[in-house]
Structure formats: C-alpha cells, structure tokens
N, C-alpha and C. Protein backbone atom coordinates (compact mmCIF):
# COMPACT_ATOMS: atom_id res chain seq x y z
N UNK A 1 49.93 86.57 38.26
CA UNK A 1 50.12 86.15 36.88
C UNK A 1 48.76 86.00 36.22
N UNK A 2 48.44 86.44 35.23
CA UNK A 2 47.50 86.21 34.38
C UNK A 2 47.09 85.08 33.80
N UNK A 3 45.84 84.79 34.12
CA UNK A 3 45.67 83.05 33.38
C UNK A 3 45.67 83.13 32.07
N UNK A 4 46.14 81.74 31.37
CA UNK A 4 46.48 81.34 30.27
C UNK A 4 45.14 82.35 29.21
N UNK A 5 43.95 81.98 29.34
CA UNK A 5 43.01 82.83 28.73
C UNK A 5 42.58 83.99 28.55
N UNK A 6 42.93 84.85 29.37
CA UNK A 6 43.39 85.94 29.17
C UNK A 6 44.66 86.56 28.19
N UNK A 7 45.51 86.03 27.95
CA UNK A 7 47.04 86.09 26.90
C UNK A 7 46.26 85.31 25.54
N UNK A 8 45.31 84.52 25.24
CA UNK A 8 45.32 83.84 24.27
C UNK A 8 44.78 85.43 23.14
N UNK A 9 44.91 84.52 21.91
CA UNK A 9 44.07 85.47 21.35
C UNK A 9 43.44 84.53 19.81
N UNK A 10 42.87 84.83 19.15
CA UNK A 10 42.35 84.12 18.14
C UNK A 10 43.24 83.59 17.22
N UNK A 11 44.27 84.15 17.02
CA UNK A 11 45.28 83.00 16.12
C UNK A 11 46.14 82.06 16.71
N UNK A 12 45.90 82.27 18.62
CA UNK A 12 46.38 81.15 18.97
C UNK A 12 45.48 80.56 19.49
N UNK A 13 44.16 80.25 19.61
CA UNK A 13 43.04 79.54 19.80
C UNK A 13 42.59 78.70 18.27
N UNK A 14 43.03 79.21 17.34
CA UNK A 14 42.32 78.64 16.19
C UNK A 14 42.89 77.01 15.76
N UNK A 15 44.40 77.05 15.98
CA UNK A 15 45.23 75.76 15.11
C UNK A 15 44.98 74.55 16.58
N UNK A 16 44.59 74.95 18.07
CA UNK A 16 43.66 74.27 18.65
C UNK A 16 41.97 73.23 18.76
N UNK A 17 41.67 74.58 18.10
CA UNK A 17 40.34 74.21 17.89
C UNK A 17 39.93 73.33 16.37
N UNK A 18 41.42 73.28 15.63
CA UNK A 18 41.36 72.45 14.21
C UNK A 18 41.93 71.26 14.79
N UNK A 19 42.86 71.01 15.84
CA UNK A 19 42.98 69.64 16.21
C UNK A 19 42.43 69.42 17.03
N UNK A 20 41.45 69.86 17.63
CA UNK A 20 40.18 69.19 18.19
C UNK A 20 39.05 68.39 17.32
N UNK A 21 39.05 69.68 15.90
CA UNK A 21 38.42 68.96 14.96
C UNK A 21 38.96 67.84 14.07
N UNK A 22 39.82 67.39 14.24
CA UNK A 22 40.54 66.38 13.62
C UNK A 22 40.47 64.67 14.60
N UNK A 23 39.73 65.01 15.78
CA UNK A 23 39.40 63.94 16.64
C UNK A 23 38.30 63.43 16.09
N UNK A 24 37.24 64.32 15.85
CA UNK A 24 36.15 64.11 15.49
C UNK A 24 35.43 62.97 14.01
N UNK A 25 34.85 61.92 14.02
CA UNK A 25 34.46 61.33 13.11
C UNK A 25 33.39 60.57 12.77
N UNK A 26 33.09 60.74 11.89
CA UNK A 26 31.93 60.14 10.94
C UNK A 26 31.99 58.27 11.36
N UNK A 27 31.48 57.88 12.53
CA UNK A 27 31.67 56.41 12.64
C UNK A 27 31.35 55.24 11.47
N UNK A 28 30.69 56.16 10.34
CA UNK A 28 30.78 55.04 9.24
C UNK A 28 32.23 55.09 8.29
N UNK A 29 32.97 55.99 8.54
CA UNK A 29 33.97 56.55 7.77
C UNK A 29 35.29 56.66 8.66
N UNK A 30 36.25 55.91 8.63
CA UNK A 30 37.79 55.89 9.53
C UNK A 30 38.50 56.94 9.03
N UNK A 31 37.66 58.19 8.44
CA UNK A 31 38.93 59.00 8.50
C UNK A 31 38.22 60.24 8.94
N UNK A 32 39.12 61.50 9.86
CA UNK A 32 38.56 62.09 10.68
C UNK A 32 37.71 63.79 9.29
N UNK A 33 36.71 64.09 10.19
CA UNK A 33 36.09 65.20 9.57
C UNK A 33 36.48 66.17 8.37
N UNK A 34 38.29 66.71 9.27
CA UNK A 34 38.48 67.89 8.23
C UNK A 34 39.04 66.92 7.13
N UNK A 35 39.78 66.25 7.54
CA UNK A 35 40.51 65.52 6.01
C UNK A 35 39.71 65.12 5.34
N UNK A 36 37.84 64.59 5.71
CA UNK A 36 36.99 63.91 5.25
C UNK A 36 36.54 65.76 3.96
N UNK A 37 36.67 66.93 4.67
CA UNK A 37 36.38 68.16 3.84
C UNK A 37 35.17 68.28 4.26
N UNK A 38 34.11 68.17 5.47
CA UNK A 38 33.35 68.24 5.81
C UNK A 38 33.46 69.80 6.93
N UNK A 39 34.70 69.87 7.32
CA UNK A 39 34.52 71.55 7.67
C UNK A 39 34.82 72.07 7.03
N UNK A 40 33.97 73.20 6.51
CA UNK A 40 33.34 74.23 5.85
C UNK A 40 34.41 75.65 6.35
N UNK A 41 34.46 76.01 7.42
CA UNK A 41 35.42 76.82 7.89
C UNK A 41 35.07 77.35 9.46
N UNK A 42 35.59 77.90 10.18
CA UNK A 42 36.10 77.79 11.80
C UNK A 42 36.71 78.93 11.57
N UNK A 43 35.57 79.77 12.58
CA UNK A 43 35.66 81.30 12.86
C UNK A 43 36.15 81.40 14.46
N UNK A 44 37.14 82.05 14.82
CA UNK A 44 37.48 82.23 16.28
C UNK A 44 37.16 83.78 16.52
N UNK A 45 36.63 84.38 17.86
CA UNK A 45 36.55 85.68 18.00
C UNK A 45 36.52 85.70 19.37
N UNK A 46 36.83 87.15 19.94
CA UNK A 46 36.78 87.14 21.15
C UNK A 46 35.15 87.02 21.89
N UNK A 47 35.06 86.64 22.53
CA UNK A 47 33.30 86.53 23.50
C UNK A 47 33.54 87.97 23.97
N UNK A 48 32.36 87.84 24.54
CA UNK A 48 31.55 89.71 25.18
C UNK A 48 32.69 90.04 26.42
N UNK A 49 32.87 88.51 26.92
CA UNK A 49 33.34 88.58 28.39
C UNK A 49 34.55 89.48 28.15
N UNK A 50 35.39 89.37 26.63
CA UNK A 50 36.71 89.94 26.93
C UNK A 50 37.89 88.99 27.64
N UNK A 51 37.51 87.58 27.94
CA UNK A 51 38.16 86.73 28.56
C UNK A 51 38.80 85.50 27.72
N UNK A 52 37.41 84.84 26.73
CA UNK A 52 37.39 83.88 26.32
C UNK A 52 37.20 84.21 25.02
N UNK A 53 36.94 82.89 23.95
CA UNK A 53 36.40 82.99 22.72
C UNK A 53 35.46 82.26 22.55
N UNK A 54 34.85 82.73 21.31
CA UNK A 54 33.63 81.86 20.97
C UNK A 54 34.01 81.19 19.48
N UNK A 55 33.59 80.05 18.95
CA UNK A 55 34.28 79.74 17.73
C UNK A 55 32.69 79.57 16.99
N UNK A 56 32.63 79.70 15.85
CA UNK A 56 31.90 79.15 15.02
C UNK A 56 32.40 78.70 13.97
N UNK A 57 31.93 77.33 13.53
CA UNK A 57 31.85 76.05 12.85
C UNK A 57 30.82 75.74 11.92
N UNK A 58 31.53 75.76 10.36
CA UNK A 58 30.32 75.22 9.67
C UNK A 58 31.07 74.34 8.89
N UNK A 59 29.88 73.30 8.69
CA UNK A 59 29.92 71.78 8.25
C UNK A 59 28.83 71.47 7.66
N UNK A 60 29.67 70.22 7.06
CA UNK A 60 28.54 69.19 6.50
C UNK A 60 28.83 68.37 6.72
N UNK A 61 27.91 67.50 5.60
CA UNK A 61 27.94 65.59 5.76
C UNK A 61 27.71 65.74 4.45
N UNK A 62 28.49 64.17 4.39
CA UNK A 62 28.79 63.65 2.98
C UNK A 62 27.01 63.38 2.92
N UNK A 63 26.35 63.05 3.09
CA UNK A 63 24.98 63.05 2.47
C UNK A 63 23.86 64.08 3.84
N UNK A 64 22.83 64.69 3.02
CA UNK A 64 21.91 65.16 3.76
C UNK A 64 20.87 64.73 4.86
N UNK A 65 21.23 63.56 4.33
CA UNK A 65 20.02 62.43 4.75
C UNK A 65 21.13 61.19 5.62
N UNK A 66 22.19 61.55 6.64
CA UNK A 66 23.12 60.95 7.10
C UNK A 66 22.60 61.25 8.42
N UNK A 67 21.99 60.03 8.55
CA UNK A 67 21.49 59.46 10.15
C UNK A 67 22.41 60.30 11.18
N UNK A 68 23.60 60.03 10.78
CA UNK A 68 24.59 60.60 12.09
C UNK A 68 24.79 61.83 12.34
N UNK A 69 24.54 63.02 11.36
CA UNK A 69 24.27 64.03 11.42
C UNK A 69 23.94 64.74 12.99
N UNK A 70 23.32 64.55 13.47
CA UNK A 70 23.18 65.13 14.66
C UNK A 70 24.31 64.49 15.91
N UNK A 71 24.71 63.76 15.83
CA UNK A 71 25.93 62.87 16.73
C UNK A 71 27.59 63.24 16.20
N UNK A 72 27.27 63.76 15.09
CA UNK A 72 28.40 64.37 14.78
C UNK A 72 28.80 65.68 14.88
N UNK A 73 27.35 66.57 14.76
CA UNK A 73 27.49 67.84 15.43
C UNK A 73 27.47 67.76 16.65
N UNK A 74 27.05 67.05 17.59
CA UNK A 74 27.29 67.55 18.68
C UNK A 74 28.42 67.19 19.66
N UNK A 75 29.24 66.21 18.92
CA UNK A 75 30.42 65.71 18.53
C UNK A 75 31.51 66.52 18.25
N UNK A 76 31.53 67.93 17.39
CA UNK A 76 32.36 69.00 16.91
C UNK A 76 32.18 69.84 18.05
N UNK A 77 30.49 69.93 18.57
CA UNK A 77 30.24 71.13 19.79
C UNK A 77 31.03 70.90 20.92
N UNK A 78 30.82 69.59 21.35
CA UNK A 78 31.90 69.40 22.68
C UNK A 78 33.11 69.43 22.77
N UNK A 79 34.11 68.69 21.63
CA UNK A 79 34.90 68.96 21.14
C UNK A 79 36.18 70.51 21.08
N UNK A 80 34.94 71.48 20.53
CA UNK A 80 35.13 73.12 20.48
C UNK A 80 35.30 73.62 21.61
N UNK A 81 33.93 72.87 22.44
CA UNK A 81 34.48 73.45 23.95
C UNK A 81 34.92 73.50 24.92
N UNK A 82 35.69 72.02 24.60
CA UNK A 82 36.82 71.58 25.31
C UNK A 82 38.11 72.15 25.07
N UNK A 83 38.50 72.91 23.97
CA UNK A 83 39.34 73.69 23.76
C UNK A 83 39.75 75.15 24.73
N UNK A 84 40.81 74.79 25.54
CA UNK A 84 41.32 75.88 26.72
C UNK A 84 40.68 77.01 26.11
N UNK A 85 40.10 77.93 26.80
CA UNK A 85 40.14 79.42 26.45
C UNK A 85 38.96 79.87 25.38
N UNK A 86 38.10 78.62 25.22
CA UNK A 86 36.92 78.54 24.46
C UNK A 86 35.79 78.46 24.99
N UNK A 87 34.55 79.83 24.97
CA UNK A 87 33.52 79.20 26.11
C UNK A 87 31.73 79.28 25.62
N UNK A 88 32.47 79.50 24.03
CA UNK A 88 31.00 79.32 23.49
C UNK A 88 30.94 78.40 21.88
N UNK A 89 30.20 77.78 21.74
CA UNK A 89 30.12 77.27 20.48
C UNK A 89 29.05 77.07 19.57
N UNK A 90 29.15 77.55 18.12
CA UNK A 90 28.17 77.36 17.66
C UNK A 90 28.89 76.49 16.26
N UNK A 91 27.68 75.07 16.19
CA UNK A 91 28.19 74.70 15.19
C UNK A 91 26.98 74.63 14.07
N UNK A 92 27.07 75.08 13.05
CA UNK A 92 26.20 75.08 11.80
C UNK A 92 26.30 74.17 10.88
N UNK A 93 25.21 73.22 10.35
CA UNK A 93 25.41 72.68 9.29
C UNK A 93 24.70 73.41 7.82
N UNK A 94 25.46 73.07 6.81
CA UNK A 94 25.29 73.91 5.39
C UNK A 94 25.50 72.77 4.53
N UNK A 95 24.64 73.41 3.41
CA UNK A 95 24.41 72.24 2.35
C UNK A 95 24.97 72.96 1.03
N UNK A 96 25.48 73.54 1.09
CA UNK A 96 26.19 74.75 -0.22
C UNK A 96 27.16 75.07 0.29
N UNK A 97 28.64 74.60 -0.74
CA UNK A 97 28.25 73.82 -1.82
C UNK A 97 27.78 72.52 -1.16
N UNK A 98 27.09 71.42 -1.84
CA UNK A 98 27.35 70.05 -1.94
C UNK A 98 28.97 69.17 -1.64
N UNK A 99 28.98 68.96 -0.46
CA UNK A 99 29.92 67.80 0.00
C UNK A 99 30.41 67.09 -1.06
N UNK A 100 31.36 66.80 -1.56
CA UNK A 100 31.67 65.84 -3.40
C UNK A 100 33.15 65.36 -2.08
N UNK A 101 33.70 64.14 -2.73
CA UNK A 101 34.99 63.36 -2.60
C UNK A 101 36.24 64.16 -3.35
N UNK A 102 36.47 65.40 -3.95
CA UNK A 102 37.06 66.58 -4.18
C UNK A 102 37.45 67.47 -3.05
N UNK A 103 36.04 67.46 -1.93
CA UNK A 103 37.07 67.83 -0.84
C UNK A 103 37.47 67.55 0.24
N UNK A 104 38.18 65.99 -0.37
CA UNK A 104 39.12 65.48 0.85
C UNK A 104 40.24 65.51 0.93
N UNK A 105 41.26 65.57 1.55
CA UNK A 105 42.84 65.58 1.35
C UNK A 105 43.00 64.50 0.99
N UNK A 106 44.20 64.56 0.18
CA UNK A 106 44.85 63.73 -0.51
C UNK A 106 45.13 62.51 0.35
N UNK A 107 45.71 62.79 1.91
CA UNK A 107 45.77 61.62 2.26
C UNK A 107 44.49 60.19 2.81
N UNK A 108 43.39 61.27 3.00
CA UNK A 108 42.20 61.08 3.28
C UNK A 108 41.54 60.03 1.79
N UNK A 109 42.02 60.40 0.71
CA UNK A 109 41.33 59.69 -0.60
C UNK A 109 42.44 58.25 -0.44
N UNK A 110 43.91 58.88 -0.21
CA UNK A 110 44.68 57.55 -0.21
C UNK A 110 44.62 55.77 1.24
N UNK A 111 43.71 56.77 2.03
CA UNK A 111 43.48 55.99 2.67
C UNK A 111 42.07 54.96 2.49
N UNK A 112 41.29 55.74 1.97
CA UNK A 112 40.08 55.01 1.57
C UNK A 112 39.74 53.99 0.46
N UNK A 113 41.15 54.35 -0.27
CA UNK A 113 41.87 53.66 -1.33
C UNK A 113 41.18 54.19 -2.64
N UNK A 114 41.07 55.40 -2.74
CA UNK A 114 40.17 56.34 -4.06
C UNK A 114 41.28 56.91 -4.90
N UNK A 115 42.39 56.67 -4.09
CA UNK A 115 43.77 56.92 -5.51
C UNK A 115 43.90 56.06 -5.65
C-alpha cells in the first residue's frame, strides 16, 4: 500500500496547512494569525522528491517594528512542517500592502470588540 504522502496532492495538503495556521498566534493578541489577516497567502507545490510538498507562506505583522516578529515566524515554520506530507518550508515576511484592521474577519474584529 502506498503511504499516505505519496496519494496527497496540493489541494489536499493546503486546507491542512491553513489549520495549522490558525493555531498560530500573536501572544499579544487572543486571536489566531489568519483571522488576525496577517497571512498574506500559502502556496502548496510538489518538492523535487516527487514525494512530499513544500509550502510557502507570506505574512505579516500588525506593526513592523513587532518585537515578536521573529517568534511568530518561526512559529508558522514549525507549524507548516508539522503538517503530514509537508517537508519543506519557507515562510516570508512582507510589508506590502500595510497590515490595517480591514483585514481581519469579521469574527476576529467581533471578538476584540471593534464592532
């Protein structure tokens, strides 16, 4: 029988690797990354091996100058590659556009109490 990683393929590695990113958080902020609108977008592809995938991840932070910045990326990296069938990760941070409170989900603003 063929292991699980071998059968996967990128559209079933991807809605994985978004609830991985949904663990992930900003410890000054109780609500998790993507709802926070801090991922940017999450690329899945196959690796060289032909076995696995590699994902790339780009993000931000609500400010540039956010101490946690590096604890949070590497926070998304482990995260990514803890995901079955995932065996490389690259996570990027980007400053364009500018991070704004526009892109958080709705439930994410209702929790912070911004509705």
């Amino acid at each position: 029988m063929a292991c699980e990683e071998h059968r996967s393929t990128p559209e079933a590695i991807e809605p994985a690797v978004w609830r991985a990113l949904r663990g992930c958080y900003d410890p000054e902020i109780p609500v998790n990354i993507v709802d926070l609108g801090l991922i940017y977008s999450c690329r899945v592809e196959p690796a060289a091996d032909g076995k696995s995938h590699r994902v790339h991840v780009q993000m931000t932070l609500t400010t540039p100058g956010c101490g946690m910045g590096p604890v949070i990326q590497r926070d998304v990296w482990d995260r990514v590659l803890a995901v079955p069938g995932v065996s490389e990760a690259q996570v990027e941070l980007v400053w364009d556009p500018p991070w704004t409170q526009a892109m958080m989900s709705e439930s994410a603003r209702l929790e912070l109490g911004l509705l």
